[in-house]
C-alpha atoms as a PDB file:
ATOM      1  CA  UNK A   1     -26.981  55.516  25.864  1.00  0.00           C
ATOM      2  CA  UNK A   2     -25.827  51.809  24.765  1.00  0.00           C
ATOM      3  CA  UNK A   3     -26.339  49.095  26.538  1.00  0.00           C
ATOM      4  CA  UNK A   4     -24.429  45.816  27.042  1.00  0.00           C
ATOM      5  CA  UNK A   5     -24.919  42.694  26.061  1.00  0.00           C
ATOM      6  CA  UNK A   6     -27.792  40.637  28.079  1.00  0.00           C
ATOM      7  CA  UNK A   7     -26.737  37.505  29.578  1.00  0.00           C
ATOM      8  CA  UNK A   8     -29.451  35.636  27.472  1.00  0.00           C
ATOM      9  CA  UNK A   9     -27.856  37.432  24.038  1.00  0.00           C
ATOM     10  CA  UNK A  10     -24.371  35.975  25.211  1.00  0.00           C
ATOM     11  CA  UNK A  11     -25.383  32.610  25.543  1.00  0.00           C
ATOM     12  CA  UNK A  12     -27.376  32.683  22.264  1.00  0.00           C
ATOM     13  CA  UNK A  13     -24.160  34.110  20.364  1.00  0.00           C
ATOM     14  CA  UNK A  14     -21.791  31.526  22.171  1.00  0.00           C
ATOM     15  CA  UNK A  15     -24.529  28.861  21.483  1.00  0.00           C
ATOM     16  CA  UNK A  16     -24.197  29.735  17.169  1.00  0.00           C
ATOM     17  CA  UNK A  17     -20.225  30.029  17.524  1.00  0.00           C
ATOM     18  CA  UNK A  18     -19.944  26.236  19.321  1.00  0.00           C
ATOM     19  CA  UNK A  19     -22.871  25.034  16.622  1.00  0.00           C
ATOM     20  CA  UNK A  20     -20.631  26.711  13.356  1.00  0.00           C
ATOM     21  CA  UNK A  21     -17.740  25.245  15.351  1.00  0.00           C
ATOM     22  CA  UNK A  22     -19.451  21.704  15.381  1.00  0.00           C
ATOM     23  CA  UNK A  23     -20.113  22.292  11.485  1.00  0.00           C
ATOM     24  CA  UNK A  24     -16.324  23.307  10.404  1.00  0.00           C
ATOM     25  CA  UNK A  25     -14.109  21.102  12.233  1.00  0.00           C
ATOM     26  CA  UNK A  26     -15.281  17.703  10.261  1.00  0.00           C
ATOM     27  CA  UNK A  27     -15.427  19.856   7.043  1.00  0.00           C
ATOM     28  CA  UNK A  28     -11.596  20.882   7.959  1.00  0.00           C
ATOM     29  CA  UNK A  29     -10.722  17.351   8.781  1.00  0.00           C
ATOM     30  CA  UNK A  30     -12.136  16.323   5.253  1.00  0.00           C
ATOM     31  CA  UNK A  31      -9.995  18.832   3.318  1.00  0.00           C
ATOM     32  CA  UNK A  32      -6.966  17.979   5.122  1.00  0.00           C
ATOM     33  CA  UNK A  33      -7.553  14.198   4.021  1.00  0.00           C
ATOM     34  CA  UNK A  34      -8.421  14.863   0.512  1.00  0.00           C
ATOM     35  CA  UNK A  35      -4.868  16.948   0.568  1.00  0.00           C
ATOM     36  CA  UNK A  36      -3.096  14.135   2.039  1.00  0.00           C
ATOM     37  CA  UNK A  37      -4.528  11.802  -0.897  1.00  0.00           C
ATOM     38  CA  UNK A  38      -3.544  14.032  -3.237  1.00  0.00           C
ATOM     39  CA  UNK A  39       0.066  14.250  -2.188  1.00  0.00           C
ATOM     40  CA  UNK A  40       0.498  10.687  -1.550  1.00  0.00           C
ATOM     41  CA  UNK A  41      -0.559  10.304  -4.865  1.00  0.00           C
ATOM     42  CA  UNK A  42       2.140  12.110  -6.560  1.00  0.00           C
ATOM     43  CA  UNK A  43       4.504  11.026  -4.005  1.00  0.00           C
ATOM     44  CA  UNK A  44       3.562   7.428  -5.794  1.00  0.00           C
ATOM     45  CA  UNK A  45       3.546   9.055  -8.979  1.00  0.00           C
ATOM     46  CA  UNK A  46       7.461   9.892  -8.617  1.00  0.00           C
ATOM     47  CA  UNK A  47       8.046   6.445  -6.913  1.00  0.00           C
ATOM     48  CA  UNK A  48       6.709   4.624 -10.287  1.00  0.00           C
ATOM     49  CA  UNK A  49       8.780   6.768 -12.281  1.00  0.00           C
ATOM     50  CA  UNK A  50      11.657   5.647 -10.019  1.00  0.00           C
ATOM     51  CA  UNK A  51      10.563   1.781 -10.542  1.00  0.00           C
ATOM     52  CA  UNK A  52      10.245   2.101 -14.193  1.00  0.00           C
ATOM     53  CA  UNK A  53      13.699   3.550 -14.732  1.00  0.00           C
ATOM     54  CA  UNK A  54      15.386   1.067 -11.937  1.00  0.00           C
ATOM     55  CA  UNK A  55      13.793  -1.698 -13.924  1.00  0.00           C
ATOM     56  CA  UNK A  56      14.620  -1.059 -17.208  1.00  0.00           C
ATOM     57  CA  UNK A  57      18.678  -0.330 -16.346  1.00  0.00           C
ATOM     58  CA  UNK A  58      18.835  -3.510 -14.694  1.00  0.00           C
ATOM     59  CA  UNK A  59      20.325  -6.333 -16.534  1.00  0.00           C
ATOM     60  CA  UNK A  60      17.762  -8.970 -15.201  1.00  0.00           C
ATOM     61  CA  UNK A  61      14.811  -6.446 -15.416  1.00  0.00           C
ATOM     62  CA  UNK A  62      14.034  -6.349 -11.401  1.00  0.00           C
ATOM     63  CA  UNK A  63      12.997  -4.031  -9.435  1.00  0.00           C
ATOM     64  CA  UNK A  64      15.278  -2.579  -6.389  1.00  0.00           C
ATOM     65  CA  UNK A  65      15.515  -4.406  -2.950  1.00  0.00           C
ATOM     66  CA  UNK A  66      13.832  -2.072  -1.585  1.00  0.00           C
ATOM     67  CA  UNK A  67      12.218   1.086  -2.167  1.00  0.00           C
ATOM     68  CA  UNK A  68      15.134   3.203  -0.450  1.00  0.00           C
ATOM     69  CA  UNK A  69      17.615   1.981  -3.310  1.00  0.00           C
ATOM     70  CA  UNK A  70      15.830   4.194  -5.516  1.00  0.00           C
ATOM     71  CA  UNK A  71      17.591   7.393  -3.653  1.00  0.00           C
ATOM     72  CA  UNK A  72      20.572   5.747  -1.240  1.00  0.00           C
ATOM     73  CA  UNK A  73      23.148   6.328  -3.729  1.00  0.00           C
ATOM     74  CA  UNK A  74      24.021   2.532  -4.463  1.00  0.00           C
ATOM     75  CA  UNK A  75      24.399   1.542  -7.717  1.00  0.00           C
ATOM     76  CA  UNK A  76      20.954   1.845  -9.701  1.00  0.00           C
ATOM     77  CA  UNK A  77      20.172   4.933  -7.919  1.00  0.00           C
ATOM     78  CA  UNK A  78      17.500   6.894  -9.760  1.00  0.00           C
ATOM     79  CA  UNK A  79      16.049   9.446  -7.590  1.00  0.00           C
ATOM     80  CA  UNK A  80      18.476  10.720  -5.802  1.00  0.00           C
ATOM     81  CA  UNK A  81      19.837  11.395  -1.971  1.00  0.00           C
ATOM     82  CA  UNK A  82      17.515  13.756  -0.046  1.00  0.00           C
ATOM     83  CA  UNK A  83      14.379  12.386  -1.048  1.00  0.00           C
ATOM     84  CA  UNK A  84      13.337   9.992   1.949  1.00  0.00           C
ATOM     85  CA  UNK A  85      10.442  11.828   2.449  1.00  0.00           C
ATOM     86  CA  UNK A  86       8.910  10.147  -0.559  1.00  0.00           C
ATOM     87  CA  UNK A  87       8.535   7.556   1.512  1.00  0.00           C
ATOM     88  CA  UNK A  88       6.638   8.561   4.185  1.00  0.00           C
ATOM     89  CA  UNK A  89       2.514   8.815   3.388  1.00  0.00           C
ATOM     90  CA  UNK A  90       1.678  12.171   4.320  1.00  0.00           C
ATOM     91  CA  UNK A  91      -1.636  10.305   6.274  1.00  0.00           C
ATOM     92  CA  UNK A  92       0.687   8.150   8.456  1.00  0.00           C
ATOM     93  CA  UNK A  93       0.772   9.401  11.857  1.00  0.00           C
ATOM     94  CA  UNK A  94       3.556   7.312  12.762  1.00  0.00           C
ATOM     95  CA  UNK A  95       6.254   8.630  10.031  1.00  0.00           C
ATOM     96  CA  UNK A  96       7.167   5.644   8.855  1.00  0.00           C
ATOM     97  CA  UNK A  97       7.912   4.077  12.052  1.00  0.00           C
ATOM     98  CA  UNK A  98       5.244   1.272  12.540  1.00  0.00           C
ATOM     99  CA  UNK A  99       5.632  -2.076  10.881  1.00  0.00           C
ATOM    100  CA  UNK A 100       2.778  -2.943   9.388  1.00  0.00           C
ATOM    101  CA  UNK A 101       2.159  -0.234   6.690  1.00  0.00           C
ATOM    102  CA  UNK A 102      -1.105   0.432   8.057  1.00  0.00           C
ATOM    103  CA  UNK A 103      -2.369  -3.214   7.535  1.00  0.00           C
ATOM    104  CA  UNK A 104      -4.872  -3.938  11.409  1.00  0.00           C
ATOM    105  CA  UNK A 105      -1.936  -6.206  12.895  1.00  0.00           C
ATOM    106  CA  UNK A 106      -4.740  -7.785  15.014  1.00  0.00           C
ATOM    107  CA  UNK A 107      -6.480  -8.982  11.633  1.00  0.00           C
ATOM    108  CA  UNK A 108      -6.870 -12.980  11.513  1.00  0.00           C
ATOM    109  CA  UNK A 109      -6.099 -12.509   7.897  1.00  0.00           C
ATOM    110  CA  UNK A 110      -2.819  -9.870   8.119  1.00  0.00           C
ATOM    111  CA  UNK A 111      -1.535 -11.056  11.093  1.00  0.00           C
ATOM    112  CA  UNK A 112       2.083 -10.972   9.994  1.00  0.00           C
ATOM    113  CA  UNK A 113       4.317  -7.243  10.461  1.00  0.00           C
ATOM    114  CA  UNK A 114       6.371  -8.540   6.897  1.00  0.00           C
ATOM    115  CA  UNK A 115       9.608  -7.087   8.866  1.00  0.00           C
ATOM    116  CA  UNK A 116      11.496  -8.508   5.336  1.00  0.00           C
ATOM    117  CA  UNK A 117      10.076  -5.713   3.833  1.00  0.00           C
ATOM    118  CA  UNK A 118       9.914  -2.668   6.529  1.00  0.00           C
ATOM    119  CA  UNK A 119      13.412  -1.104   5.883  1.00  0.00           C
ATOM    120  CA  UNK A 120      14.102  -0.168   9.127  1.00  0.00           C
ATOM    121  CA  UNK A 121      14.575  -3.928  10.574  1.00  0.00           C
ATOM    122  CA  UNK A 122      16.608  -5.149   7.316  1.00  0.00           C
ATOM    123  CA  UNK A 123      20.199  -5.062   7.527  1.00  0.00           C
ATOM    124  CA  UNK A 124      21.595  -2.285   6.683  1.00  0.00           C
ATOM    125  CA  UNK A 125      18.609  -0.827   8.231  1.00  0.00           C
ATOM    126  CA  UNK A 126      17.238   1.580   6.068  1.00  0.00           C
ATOM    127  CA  UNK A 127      15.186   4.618   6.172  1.00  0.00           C
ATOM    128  CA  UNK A 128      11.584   4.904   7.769  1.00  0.00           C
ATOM    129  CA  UNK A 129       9.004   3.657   5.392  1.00  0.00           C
ATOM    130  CA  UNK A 130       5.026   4.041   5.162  1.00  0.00           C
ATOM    131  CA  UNK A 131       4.738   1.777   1.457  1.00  0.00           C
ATOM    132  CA  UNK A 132       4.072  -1.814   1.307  1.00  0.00           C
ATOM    133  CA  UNK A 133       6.425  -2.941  -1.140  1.00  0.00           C
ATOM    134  CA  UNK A 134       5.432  -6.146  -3.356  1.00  0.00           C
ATOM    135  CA  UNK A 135       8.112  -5.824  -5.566  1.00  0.00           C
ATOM    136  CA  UNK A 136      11.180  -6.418  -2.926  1.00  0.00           C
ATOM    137  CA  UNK A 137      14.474  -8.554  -3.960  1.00  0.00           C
ATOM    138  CA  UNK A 138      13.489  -9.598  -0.161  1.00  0.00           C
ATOM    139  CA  UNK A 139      13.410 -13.147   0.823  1.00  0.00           C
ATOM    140  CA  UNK A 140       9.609 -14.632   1.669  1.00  0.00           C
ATOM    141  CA  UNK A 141       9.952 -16.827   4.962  1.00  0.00           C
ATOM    142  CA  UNK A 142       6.671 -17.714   4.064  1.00  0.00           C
ATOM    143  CA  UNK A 143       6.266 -21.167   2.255  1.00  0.00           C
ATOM    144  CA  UNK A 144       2.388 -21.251   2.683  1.00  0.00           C
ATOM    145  CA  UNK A 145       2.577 -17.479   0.326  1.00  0.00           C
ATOM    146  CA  UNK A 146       4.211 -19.395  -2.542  1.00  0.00           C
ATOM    147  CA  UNK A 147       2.187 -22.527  -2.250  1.00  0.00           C
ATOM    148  CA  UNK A 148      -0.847 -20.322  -2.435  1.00  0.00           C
ATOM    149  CA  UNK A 149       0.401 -18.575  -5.107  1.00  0.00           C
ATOM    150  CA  UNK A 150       1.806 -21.533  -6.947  1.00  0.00           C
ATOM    151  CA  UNK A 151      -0.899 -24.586  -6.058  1.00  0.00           C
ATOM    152  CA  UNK A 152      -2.669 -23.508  -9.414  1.00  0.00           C
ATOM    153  CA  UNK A 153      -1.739 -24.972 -13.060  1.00  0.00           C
ATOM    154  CA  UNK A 154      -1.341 -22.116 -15.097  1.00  0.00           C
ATOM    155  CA  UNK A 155      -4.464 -21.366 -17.205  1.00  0.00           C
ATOM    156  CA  UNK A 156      -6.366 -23.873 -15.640  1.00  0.00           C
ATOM    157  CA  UNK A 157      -9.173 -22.232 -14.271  1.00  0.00           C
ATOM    158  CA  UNK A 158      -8.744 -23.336 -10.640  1.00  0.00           C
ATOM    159  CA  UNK A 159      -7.485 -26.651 -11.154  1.00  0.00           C
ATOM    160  CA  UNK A 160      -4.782 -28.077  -8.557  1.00  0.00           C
ATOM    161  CA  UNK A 161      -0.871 -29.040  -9.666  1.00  0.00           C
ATOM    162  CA  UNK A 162       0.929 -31.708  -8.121  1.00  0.00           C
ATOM    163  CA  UNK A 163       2.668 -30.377  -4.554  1.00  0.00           C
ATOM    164  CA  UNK A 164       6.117 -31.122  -6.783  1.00  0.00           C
ATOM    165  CA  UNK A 165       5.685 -28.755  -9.095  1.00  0.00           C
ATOM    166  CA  UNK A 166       5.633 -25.779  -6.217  1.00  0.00           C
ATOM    167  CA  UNK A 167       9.070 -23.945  -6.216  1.00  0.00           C
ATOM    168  CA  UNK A 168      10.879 -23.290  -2.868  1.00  0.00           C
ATOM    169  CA  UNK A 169      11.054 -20.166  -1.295  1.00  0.00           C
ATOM    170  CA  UNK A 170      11.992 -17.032  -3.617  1.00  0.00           C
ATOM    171  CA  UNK A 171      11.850 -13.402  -3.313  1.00  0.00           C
ATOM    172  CA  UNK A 172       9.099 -11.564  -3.072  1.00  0.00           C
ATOM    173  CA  UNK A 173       9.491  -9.953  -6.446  1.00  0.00           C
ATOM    174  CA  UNK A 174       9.664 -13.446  -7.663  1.00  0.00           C
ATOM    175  CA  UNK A 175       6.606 -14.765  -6.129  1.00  0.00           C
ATOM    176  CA  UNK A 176       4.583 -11.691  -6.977  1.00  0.00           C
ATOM    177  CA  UNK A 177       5.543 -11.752 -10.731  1.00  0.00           C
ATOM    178  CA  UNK A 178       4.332 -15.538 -10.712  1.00  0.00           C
ATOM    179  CA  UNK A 179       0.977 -14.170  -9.675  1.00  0.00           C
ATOM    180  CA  UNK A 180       1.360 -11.555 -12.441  1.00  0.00           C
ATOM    181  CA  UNK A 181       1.171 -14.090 -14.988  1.00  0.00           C
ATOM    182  CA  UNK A 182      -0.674 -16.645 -13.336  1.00  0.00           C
ATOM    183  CA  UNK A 183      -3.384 -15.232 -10.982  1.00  0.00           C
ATOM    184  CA  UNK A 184      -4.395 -16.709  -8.064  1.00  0.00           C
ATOM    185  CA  UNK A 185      -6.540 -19.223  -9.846  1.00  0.00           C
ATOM    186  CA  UNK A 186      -4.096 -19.566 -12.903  1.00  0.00           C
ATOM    187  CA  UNK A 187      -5.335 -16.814 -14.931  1.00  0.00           C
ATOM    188  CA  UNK A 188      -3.407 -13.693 -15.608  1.00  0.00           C
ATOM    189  CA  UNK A 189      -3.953 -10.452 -13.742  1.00  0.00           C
ATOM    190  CA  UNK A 190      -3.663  -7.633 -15.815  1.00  0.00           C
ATOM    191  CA  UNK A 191      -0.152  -5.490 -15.069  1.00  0.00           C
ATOM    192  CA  UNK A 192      -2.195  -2.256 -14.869  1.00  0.00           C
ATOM    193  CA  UNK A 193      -4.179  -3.311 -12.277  1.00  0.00           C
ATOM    194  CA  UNK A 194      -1.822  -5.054  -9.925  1.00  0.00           C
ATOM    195  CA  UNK A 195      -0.476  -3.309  -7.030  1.00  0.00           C
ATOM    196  CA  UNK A 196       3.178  -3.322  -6.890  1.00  0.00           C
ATOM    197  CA  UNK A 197       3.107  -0.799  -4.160  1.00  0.00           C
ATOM    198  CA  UNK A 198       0.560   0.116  -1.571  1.00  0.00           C
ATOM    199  CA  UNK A 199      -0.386   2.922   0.634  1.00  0.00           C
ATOM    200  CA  UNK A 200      -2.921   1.505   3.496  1.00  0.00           C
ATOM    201  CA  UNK A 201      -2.638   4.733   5.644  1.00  0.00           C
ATOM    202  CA  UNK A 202      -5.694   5.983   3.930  1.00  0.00           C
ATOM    203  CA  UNK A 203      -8.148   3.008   4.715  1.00  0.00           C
ATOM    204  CA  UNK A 204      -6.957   1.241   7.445  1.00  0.00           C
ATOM    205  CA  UNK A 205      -7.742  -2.602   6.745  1.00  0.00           C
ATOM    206  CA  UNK A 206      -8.915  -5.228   9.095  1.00  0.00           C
ATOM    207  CA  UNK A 207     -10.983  -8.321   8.982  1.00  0.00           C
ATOM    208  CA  UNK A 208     -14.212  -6.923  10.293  1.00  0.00           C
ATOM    209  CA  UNK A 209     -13.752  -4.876   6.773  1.00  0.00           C
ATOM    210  CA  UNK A 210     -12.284  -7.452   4.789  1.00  0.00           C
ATOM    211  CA  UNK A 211     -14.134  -6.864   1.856  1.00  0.00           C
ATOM    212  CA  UNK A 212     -15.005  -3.013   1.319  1.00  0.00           C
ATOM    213  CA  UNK A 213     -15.756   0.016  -0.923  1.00  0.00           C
ATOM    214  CA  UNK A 214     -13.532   1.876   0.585  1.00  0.00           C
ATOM    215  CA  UNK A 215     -10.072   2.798  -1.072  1.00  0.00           C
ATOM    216  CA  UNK A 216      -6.560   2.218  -0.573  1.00  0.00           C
ATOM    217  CA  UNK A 217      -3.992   4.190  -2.934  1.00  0.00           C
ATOM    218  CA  UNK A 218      -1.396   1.726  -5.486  1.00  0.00           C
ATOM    219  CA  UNK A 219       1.225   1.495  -7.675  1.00  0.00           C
ATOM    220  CA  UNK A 220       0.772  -1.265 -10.355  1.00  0.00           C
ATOM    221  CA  UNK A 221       3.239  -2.938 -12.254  1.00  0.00           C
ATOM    222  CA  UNK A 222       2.318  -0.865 -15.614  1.00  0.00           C
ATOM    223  CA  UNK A 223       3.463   2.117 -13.170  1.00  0.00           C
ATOM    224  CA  UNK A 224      -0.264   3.751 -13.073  1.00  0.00           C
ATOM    225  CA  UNK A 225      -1.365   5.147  -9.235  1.00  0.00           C
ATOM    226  CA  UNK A 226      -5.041   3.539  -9.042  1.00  0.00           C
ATOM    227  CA  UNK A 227      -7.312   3.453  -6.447  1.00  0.00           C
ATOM    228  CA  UNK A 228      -8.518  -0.236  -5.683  1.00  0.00           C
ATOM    229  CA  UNK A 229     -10.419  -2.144  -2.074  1.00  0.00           C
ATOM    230  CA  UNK A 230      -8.020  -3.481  -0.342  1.00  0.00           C
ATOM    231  CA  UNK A 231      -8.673  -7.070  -0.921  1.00  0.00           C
ATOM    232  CA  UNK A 232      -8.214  -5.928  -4.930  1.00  0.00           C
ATOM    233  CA  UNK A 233      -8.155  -9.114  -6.323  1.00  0.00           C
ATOM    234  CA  UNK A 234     -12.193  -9.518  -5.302  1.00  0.00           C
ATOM    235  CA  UNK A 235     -13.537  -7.885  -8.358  1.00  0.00           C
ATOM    236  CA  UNK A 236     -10.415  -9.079 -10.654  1.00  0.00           C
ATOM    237  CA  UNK A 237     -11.451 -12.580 -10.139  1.00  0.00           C
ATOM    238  CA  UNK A 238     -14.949 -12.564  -8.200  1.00  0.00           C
ATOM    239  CA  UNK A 239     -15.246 -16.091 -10.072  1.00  0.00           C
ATOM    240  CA  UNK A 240     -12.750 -17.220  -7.811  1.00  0.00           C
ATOM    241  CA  UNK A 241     -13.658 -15.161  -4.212  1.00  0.00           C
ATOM    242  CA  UNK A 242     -16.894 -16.209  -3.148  1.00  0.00           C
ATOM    243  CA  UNK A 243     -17.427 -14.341  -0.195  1.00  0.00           C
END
């Protein structure tokens, strides 16, 4: 005759199944990240394709206002209607719906939403977004970015220029290219190293983490996807960053 189950066998056998539980979920958690990386890597992929193309049609060699002119239909177009979702990091819980792009807004150091560049608030508003984008025909309201960026002389290794010789508010494709060519000590960054768009939804930055190992995913201005810290121009100038 066959007997049941004892009450101490049952408790042993729900005991393994709650352990191999334990065991799987993180190890499902981790694939479904490494996925999401993956896809928001060719999503980036197809965005710098966009970029490239934009760029070279355009008469004055800029970039689009924003990153939804690459598929709205306006002139310049490249991509196409229908593909919005490009836009949306496939790690971002929010959809695209959070200022911020994943950047701690409680950070001493990031404290500002950059609303100029988060399509929804601009006028037209545009389409949800996840993508920091550096490269924006969008006006900086922020005078302290360009003095940063511009209180350098060019090639001078850290030295100061005169406050005269700091330009007045530009765009932020403007500002950004400055830093291109000029560093943030007056040395040149190298073009296939600088972001020109980022993804934060992968690493999510704040000050406590300010400088890290961990990885955020880019587009540079050379149009590669590369992996970099967030703070990316530590090891590009760690003459210059001392902490």
């Amino acid at each position: 005759m066959r007997r049941g189950f004892t009450l101490t066998e049952l408790l042993v056998v729900i005991t393994v199944i709650a352990v191999l539980g334990s065991l799987l979920i993180p190890a499902v958690g981790m694939v479904k990240k490494l996925a999401n990386d993956t896809k928001c890597q060719k999503q980036l992929g197809q965005l710098a394709i966009g970029l490239i193309a934009y760029q070279e049609d355009d008469p004055n060699n800029r970039y689009p206002g924003r990153l939804s002119d690459l598929m709205n239909g306006q002139k310049g177009a490249v991509l196409g209607r229908g593909l919005e979702k490009l836009l949306l990091c496939p790690q971002d819980a929010n959809r695209g719906t959070k200022a911020g792009f994943g950047r701690d807004p409680t950070s001493v150091f990031f404290n500002e939403q950059y609303p100029e560049l988060y399509d929804p608030q601009m006028s037209p508003a545009g389409p949800p977004i996840s993508y920091l984008f550096e490269g924006s025909g969008e006006i900086n309201p922020r005078q302290g970015t360009w003095e940063f960026f511009h209180q350098f002389v060019p090639g001078g290794n850290g030295a100061l220029q005169p406050a005269a010789q700091i330009p007045p508010l530009g765009t932020w494709f403007e500002g950004k290219k400055y830093q291109l060519g000029f560093g943030n000590g007056g040395d040149k960054f190298s073009s296939s190293r600088m972001p020109l768009v980022r993804c934060y939804w992968h690493h999510i930055w704040t000050s406590p983490n300010l400088k890290t190992d961990a990885k955020v995913i880019n587009v540079t201005w050379d149009g590669n996807v590369w992996k970099s810290i967030p703070f990316w121009e530590v090891p590009e100038a760690p003459q210059f960053y001392k902490f």
